[in-house]
PDB file of N, CA and C in Angstrom:
ATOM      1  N   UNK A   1       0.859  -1.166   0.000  1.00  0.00           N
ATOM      2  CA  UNK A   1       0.000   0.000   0.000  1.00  0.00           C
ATOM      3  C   UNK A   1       0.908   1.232   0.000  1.00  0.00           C
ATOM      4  N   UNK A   2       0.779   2.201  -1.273  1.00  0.00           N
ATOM      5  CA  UNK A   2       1.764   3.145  -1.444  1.00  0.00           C
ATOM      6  C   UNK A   2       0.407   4.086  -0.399  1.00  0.00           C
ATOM      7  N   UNK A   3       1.687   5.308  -0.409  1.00  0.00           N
ATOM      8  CA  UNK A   3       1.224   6.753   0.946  1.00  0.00           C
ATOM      9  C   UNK A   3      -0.077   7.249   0.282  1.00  0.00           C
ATOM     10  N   UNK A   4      -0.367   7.206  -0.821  1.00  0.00           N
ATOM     11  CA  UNK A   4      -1.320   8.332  -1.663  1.00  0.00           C
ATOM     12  C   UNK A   4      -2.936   7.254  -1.326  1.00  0.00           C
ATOM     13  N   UNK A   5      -2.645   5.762  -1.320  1.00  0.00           N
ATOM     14  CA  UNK A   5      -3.631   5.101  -0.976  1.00  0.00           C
ATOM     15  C   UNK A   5      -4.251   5.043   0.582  1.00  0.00           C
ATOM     16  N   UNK A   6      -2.859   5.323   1.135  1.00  0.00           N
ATOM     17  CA  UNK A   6      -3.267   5.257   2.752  1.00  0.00           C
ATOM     18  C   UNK A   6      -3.966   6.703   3.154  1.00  0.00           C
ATOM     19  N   UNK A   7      -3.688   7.574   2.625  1.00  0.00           N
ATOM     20  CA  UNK A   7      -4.050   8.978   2.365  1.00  0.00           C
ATOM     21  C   UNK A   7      -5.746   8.790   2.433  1.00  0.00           C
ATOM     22  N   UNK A   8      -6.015   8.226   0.999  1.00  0.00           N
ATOM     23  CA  UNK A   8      -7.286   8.173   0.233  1.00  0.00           C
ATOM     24  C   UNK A   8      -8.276   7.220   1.410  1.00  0.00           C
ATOM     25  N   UNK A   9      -7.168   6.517   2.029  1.00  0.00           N
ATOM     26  CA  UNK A   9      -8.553   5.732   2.991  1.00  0.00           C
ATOM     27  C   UNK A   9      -8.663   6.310   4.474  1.00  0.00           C
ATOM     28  N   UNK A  10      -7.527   7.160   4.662  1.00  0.00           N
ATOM     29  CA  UNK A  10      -7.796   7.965   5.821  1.00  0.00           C
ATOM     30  C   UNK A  10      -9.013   9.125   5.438  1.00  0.00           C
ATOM     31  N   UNK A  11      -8.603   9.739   4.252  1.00  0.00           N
ATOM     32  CA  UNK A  11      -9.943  10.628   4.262  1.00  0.00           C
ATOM     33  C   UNK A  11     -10.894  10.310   4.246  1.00  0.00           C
ATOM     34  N   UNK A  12     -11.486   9.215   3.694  1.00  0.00           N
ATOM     35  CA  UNK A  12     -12.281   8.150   3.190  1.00  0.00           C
ATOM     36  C   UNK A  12     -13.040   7.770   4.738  1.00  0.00           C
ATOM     37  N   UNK A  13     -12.147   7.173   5.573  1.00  0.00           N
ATOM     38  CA  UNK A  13     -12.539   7.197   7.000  1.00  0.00           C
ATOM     39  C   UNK A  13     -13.042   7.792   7.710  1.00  0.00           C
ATOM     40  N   UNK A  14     -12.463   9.475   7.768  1.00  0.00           N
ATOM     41  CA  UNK A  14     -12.410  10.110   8.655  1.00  0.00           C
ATOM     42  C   UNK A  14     -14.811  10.872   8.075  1.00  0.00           C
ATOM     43  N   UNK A  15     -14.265  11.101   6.234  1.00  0.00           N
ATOM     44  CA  UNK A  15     -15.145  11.252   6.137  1.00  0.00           C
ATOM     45  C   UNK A  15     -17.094  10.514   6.485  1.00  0.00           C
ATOM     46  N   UNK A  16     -16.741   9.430   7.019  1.00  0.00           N
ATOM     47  CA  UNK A  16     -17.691   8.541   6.954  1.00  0.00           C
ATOM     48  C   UNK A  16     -17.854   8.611   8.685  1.00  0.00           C
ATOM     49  N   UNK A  17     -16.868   8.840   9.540  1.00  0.00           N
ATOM     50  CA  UNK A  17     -17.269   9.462  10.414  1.00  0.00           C
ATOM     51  C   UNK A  17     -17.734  10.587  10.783  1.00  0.00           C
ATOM     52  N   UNK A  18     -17.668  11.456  10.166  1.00  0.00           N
ATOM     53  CA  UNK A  18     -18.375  12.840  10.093  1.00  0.00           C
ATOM     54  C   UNK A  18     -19.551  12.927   9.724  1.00  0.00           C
ATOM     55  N   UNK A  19     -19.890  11.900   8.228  1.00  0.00           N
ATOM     56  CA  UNK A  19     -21.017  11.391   8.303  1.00  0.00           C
ATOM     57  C   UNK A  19     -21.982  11.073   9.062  1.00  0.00           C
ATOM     58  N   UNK A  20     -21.799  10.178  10.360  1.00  0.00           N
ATOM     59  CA  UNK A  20     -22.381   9.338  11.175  1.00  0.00           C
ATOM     60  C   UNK A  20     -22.439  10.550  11.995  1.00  0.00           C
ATOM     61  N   UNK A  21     -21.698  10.958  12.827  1.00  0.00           N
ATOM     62  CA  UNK A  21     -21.503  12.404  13.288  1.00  0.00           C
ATOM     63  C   UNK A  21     -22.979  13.224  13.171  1.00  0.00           C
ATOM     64  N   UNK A  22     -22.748  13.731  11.838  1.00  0.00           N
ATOM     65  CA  UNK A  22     -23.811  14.570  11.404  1.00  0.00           C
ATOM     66  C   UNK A  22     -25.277  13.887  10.864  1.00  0.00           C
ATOM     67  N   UNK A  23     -25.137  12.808  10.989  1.00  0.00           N
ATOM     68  CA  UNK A  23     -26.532  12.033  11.093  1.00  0.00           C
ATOM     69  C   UNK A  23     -27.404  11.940  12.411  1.00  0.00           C
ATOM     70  N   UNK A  24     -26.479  11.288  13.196  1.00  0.00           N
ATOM     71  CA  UNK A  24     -26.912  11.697  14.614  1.00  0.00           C
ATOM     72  C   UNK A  24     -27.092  13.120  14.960  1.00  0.00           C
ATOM     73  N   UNK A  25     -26.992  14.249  14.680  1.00  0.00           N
ATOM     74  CA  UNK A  25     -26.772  15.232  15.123  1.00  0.00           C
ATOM     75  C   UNK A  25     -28.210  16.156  14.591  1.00  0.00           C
ATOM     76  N   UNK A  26     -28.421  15.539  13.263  1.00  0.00           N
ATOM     77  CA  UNK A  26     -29.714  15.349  12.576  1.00  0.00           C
ATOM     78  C   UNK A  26     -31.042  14.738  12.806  1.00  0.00           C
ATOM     79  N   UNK A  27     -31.149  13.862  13.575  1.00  0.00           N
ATOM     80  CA  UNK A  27     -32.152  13.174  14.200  1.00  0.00           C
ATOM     81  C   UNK A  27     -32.246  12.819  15.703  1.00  0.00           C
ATOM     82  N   UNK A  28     -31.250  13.684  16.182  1.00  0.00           N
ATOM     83  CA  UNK A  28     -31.449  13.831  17.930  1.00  0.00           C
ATOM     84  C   UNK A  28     -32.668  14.107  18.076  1.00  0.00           C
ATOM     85  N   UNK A  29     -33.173  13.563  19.383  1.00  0.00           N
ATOM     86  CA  UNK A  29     -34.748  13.975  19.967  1.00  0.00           C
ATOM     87  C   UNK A  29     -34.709  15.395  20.103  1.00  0.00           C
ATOM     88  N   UNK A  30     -33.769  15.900  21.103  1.00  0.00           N
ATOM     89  CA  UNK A  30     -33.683  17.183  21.631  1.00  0.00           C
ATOM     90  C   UNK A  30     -33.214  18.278  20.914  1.00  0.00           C
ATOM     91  N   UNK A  31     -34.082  19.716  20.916  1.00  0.00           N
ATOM     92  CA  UNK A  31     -33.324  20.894  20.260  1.00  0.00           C
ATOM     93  C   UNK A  31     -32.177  21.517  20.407  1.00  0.00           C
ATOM     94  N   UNK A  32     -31.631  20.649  21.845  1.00  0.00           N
ATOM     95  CA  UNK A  32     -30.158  21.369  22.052  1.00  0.00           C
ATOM     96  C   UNK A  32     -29.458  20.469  22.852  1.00  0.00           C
ATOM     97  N   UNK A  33     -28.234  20.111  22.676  1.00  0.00           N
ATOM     98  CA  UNK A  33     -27.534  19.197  23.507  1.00  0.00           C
ATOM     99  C   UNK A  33     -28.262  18.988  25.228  1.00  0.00           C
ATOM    100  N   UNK A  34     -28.336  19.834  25.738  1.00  0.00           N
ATOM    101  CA  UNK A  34     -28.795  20.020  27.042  1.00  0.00           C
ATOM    102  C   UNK A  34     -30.305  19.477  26.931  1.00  0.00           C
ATOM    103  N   UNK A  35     -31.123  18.997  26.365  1.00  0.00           N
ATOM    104  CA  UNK A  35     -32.473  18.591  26.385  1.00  0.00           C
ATOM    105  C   UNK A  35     -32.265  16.715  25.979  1.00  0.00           C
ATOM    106  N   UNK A  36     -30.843  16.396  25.521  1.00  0.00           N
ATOM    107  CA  UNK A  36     -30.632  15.443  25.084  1.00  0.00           C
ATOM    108  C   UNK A  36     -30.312  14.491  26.301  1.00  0.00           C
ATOM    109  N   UNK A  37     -31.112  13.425  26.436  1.00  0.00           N
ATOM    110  CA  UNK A  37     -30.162  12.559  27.974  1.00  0.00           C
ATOM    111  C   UNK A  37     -30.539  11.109  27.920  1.00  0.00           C
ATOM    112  N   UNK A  38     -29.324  10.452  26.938  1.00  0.00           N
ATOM    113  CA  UNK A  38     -29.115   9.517  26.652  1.00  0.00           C
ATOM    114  C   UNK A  38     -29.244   8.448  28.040  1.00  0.00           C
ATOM    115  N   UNK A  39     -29.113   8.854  29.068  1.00  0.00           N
ATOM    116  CA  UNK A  39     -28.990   7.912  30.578  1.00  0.00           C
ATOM    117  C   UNK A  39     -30.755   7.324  30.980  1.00  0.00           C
ATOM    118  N   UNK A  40     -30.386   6.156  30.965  1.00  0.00           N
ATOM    119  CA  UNK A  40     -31.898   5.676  31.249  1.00  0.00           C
ATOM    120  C   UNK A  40     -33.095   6.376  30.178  1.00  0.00           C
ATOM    121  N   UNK A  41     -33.074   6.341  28.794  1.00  0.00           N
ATOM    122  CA  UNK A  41     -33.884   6.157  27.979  1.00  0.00           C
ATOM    123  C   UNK A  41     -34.443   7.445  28.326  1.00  0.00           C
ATOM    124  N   UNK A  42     -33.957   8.900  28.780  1.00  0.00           N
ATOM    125  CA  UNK A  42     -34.414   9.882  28.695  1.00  0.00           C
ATOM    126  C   UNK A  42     -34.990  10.437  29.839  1.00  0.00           C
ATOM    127  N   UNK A  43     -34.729   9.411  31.121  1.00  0.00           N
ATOM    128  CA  UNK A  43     -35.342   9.608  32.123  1.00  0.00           C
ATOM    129  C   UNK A  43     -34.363  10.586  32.828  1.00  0.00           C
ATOM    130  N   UNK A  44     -35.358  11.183  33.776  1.00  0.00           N
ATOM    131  CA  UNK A  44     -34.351  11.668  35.082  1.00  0.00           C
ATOM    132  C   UNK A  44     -33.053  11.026  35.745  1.00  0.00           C
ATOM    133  N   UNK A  45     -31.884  11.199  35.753  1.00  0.00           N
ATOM    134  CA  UNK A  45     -31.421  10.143  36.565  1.00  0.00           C
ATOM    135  C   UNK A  45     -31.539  10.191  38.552  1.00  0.00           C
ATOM    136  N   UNK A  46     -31.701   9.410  38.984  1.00  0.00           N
ATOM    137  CA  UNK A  46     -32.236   9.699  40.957  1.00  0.00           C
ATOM    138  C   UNK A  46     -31.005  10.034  40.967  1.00  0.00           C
ATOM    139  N   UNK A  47     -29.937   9.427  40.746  1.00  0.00           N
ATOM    140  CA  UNK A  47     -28.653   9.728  41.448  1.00  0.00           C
ATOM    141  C   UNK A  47     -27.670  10.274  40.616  1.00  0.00           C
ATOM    142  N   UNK A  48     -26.452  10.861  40.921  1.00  0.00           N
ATOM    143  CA  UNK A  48     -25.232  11.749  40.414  1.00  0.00           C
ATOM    144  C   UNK A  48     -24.318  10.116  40.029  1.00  0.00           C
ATOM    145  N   UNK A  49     -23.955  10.876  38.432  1.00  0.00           N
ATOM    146  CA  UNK A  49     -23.406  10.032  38.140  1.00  0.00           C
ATOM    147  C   UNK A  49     -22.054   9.301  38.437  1.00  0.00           C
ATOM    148  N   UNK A  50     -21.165  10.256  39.814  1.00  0.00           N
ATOM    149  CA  UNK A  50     -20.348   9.635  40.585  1.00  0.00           C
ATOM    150  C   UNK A  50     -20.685   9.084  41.664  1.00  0.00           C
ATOM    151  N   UNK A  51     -22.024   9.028  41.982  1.00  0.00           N
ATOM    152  CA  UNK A  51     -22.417   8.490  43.309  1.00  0.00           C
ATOM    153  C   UNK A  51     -21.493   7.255  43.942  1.00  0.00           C
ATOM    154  N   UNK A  52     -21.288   6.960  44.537  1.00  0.00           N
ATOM    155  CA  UNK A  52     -20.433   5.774  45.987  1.00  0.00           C
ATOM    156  C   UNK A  52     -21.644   4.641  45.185  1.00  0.00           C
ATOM    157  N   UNK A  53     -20.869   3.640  45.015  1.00  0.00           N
ATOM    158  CA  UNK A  53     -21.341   2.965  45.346  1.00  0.00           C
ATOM    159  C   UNK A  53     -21.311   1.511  46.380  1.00  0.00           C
ATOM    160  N   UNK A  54     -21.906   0.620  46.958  1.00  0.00           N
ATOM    161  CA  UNK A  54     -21.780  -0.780  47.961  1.00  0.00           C
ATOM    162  C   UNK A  54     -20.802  -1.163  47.826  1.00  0.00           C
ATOM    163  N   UNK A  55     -20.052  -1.161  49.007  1.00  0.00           N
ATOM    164  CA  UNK A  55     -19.015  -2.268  48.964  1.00  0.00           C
ATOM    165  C   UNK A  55     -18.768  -3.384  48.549  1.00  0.00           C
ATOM    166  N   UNK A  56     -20.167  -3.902  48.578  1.00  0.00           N
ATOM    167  CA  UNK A  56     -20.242  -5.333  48.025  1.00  0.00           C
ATOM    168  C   UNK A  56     -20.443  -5.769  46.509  1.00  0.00           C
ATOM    169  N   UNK A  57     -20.663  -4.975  45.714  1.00  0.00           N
ATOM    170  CA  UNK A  57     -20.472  -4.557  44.273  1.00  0.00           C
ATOM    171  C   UNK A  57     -18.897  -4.773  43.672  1.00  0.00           C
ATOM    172  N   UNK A  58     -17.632  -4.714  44.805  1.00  0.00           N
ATOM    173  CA  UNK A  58     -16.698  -4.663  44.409  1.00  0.00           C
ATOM    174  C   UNK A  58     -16.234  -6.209  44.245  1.00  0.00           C
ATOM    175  N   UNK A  59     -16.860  -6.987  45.254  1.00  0.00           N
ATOM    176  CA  UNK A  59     -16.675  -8.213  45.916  1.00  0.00           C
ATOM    177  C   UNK A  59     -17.067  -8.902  44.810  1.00  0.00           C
ATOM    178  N   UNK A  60     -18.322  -8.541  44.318  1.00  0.00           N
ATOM    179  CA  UNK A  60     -19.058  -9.036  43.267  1.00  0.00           C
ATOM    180  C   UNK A  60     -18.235  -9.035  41.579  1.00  0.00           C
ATOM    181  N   UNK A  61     -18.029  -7.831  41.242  1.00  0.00           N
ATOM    182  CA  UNK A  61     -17.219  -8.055  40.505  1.00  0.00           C
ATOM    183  C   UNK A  61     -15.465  -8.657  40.532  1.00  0.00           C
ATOM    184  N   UNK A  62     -15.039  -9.019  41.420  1.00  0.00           N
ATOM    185  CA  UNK A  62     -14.199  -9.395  41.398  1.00  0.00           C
ATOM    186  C   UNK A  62     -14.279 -11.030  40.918  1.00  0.00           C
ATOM    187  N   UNK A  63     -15.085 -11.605  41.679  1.00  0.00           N
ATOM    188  CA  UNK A  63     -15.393 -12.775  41.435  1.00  0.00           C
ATOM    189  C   UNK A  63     -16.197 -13.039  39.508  1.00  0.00           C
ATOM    190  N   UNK A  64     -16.722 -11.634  39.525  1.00  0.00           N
ATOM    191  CA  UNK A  64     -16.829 -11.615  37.861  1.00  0.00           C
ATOM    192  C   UNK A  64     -15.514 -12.076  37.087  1.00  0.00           C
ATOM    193  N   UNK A  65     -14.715 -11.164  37.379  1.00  0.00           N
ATOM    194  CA  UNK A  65     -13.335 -11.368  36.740  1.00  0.00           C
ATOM    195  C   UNK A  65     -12.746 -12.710  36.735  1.00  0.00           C
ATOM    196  N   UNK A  66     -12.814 -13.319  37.874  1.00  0.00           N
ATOM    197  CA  UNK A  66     -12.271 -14.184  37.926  1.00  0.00           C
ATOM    198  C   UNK A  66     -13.062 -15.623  36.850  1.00  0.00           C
ATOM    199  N   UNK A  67     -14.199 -15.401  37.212  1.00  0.00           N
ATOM    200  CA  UNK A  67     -14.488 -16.453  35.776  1.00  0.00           C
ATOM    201  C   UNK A  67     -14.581 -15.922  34.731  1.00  0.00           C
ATOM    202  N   UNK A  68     -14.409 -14.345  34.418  1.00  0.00           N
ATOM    203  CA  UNK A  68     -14.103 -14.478  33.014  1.00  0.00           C
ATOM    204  C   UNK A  68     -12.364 -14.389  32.635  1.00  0.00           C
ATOM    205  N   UNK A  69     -12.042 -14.253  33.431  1.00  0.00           N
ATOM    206  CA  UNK A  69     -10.642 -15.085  33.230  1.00  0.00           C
ATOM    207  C   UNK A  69     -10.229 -16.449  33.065  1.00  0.00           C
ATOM    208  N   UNK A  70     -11.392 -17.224  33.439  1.00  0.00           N
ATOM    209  CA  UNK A  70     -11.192 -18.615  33.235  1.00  0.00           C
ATOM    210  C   UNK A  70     -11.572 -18.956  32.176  1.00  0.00           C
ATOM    211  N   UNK A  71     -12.163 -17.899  31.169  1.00  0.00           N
ATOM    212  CA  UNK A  71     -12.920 -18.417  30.095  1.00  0.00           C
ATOM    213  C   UNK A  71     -12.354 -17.541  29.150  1.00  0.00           C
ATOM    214  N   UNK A  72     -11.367 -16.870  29.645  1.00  0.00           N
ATOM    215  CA  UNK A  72     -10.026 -16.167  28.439  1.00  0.00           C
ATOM    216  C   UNK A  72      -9.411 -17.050  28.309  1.00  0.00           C
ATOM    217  N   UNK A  73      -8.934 -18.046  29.485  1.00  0.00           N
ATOM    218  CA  UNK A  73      -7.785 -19.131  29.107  1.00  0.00           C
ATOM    219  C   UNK A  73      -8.470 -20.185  28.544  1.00  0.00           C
ATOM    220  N   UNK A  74      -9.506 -20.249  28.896  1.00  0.00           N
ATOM    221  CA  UNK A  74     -10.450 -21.812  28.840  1.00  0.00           C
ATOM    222  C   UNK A  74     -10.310 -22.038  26.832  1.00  0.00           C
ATOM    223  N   UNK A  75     -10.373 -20.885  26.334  1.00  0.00           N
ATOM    224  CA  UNK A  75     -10.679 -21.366  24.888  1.00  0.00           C
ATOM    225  C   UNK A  75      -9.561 -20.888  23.996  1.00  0.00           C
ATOM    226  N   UNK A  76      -8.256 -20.833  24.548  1.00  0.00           N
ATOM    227  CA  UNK A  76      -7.001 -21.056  23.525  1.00  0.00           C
ATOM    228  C   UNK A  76      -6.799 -22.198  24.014  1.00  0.00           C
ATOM    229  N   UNK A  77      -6.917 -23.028  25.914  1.00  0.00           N
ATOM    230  CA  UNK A  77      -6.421 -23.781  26.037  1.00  0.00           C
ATOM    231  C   UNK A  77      -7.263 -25.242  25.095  1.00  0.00           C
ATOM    232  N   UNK A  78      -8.397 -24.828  25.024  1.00  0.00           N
ATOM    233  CA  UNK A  78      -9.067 -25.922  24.259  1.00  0.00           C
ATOM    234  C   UNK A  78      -8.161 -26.452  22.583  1.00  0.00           C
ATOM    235  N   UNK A  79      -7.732 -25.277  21.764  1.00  0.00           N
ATOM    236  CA  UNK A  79      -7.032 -25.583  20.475  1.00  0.00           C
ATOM    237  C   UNK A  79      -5.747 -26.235  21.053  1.00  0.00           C
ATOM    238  N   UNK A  80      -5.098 -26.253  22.244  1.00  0.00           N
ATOM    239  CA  UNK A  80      -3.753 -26.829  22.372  1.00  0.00           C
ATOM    240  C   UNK A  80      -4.010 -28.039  22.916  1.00  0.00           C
ATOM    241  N   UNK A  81      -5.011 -28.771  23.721  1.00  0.00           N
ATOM    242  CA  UNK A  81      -4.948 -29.566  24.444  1.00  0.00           C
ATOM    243  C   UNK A  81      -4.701 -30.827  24.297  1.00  0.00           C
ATOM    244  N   UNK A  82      -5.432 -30.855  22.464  1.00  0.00           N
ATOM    245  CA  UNK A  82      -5.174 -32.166  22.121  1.00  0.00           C
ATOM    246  C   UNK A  82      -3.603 -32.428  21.359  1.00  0.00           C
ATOM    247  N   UNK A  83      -2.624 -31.582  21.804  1.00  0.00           N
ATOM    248  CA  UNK A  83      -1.255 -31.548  20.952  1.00  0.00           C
ATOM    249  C   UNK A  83      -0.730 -31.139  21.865  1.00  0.00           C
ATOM    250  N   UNK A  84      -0.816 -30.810  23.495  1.00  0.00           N
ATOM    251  CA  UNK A  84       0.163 -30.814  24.461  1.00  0.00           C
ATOM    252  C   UNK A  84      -0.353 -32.259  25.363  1.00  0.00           C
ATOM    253  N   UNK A  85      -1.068 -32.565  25.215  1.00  0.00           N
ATOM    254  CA  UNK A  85      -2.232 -34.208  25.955  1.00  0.00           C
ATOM    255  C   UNK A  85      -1.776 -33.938  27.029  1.00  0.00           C
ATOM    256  N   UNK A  86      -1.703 -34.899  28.195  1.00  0.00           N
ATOM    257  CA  UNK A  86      -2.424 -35.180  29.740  1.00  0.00           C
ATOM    258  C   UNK A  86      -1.853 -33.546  30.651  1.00  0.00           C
ATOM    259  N   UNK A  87      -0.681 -33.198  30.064  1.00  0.00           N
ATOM    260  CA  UNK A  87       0.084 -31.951  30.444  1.00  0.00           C
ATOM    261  C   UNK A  87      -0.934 -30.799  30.563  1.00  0.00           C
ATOM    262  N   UNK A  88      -1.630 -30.263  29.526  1.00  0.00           N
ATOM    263  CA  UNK A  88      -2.620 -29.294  29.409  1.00  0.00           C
ATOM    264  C   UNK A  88      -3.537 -29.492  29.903  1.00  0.00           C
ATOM    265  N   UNK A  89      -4.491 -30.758  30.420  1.00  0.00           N
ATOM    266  CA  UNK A  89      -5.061 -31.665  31.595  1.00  0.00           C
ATOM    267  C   UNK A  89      -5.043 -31.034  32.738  1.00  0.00           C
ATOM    268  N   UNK A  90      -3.816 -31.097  33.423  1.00  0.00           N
ATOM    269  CA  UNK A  90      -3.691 -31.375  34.487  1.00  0.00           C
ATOM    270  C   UNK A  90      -3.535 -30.058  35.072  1.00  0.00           C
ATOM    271  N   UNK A  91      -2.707 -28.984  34.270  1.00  0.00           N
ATOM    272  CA  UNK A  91      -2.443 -27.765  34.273  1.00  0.00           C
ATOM    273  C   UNK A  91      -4.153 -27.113  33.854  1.00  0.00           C
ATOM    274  N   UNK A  92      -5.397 -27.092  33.664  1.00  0.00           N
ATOM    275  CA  UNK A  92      -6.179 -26.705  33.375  1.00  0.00           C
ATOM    276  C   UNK A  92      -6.950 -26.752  34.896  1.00  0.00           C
ATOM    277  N   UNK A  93      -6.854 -28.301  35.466  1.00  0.00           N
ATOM    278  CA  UNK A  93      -7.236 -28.736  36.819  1.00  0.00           C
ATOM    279  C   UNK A  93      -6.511 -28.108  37.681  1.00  0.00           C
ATOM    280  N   UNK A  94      -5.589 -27.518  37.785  1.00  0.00           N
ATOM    281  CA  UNK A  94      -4.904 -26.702  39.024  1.00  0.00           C
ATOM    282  C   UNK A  94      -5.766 -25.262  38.742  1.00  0.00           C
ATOM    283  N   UNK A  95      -5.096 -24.659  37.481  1.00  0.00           N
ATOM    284  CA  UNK A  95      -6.179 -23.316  37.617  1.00  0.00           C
ATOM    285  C   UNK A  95      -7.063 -23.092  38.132  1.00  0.00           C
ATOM    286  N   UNK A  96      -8.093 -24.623  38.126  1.00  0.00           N
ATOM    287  CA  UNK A  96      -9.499 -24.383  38.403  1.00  0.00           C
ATOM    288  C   UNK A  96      -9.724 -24.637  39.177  1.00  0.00           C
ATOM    289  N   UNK A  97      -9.129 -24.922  40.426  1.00  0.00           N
ATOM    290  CA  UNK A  97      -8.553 -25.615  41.537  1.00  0.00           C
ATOM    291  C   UNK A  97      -8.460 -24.235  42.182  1.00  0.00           C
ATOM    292  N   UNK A  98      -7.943 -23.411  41.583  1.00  0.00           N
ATOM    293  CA  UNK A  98      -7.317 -22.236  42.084  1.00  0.00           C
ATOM    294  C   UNK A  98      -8.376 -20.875  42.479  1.00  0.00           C
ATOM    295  N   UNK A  99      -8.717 -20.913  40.849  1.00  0.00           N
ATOM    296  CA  UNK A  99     -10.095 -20.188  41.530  1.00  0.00           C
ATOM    297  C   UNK A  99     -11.275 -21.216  42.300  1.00  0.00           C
ATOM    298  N   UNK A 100     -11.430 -22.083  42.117  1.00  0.00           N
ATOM    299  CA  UNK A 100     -12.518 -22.675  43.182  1.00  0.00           C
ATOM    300  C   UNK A 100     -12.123 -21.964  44.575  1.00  0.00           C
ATOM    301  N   UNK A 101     -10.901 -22.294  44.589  1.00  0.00           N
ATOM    302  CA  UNK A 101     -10.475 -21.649  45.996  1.00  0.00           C
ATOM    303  C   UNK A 101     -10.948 -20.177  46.677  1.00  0.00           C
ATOM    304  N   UNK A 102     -11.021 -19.566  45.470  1.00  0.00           N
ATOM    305  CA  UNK A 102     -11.041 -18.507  45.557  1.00  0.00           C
ATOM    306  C   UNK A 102     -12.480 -17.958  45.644  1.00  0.00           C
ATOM    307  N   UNK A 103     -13.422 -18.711  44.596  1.00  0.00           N
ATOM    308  CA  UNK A 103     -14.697 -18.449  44.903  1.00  0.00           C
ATOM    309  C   UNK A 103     -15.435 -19.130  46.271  1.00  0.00           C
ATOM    310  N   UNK A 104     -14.684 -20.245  46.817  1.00  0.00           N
ATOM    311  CA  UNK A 104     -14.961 -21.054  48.112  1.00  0.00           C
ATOM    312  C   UNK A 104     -14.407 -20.068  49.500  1.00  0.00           C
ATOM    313  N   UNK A 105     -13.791 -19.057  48.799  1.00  0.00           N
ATOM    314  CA  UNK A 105     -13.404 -18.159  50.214  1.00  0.00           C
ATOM    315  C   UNK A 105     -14.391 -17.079  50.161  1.00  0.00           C
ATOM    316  N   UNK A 106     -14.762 -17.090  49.035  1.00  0.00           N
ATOM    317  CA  UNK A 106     -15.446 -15.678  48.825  1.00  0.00           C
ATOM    318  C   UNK A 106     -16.691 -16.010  49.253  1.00  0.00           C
ATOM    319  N   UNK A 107     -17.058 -17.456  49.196  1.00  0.00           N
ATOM    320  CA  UNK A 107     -18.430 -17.844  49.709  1.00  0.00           C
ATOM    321  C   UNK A 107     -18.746 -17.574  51.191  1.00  0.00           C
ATOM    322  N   UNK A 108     -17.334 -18.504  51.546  1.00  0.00           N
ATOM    323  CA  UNK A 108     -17.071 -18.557  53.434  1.00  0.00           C
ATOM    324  C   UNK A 108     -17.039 -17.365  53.799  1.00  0.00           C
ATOM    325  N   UNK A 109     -17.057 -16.343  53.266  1.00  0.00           N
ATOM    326  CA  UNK A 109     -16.583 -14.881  53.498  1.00  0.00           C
ATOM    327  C   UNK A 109     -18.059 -13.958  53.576  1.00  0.00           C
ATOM    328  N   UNK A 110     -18.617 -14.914  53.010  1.00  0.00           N
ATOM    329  CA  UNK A 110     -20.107 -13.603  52.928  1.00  0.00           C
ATOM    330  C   UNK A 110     -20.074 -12.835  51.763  1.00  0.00           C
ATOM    331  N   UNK A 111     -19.292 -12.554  50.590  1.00  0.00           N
ATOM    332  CA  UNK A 111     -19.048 -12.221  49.882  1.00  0.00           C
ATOM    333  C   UNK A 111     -20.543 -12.474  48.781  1.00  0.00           C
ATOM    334  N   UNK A 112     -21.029 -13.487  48.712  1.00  0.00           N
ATOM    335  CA  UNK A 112     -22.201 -14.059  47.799  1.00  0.00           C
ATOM    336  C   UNK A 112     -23.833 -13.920  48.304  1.00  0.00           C
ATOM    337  N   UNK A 113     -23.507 -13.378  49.719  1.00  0.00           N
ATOM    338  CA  UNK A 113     -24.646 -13.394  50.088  1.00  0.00           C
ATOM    339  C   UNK A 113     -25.112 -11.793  50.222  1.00  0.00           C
ATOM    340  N   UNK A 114     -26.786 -11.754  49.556  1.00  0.00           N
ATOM    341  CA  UNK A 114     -27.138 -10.313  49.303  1.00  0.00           C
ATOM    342  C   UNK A 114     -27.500  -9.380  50.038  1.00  0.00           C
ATOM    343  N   UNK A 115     -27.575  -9.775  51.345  1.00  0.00           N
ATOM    344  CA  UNK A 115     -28.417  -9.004  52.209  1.00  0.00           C
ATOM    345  C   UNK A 115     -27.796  -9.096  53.712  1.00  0.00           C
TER     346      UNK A 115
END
């Protein structure tokens, strides 16, 4: 790709965002940015959008992370498993071993419970 093509698809780009840009900008509900409030489908919002929130929200997502971390590794380890055999096995069973642990503390911990 010579410079004059990379050129032609940057403008090309940039223009098609400006596009979209000015489409939206064209069929907004509201007559002026300030009448516009994308948060909850136009509603009031009750609370400030830095509000504090529960401690236990943090607890909660953590334990999010943690299985979707198991399911970042879970599906490259699936294409290797059958070409590293009992090795990729066994090493799959410790991981999961690992967070069990982890969600089994978080249980013992009160961590899962809502109220």
């Amino acid at each position: 790709m010579n410079v004059g093509n990379a050129f032609l698809l940057a403008v090309v780009i940039i223009g098609i965002i400006a596009g979209l840009y000015g489409v939206a900008f064209l069929l907004r509900l509201g007559s002026t940015l300030r009448d516009v409030r994308p948060f909850l489908s136009g509603h009031a919002p009750a609370e400030h959008a830095v509000s504090r929130y529960h401690v236990r929200w943090y607890t909660l997502t953590m334990i999010f992370l943690a299985f979707d971390m198991e399911m970042v590794f879970m599906y490259p380890w699936t294409l290797v498993v059958a070409e590293e055999g009992m090795t990729a096995v066994v090493e799959m069973f410790v991981f999961l071993g690992i967070l069990f642990a982890g969600v089994t503390y978080a249980w013992r911990e009160g961590a899962l419970r809502w109220s």
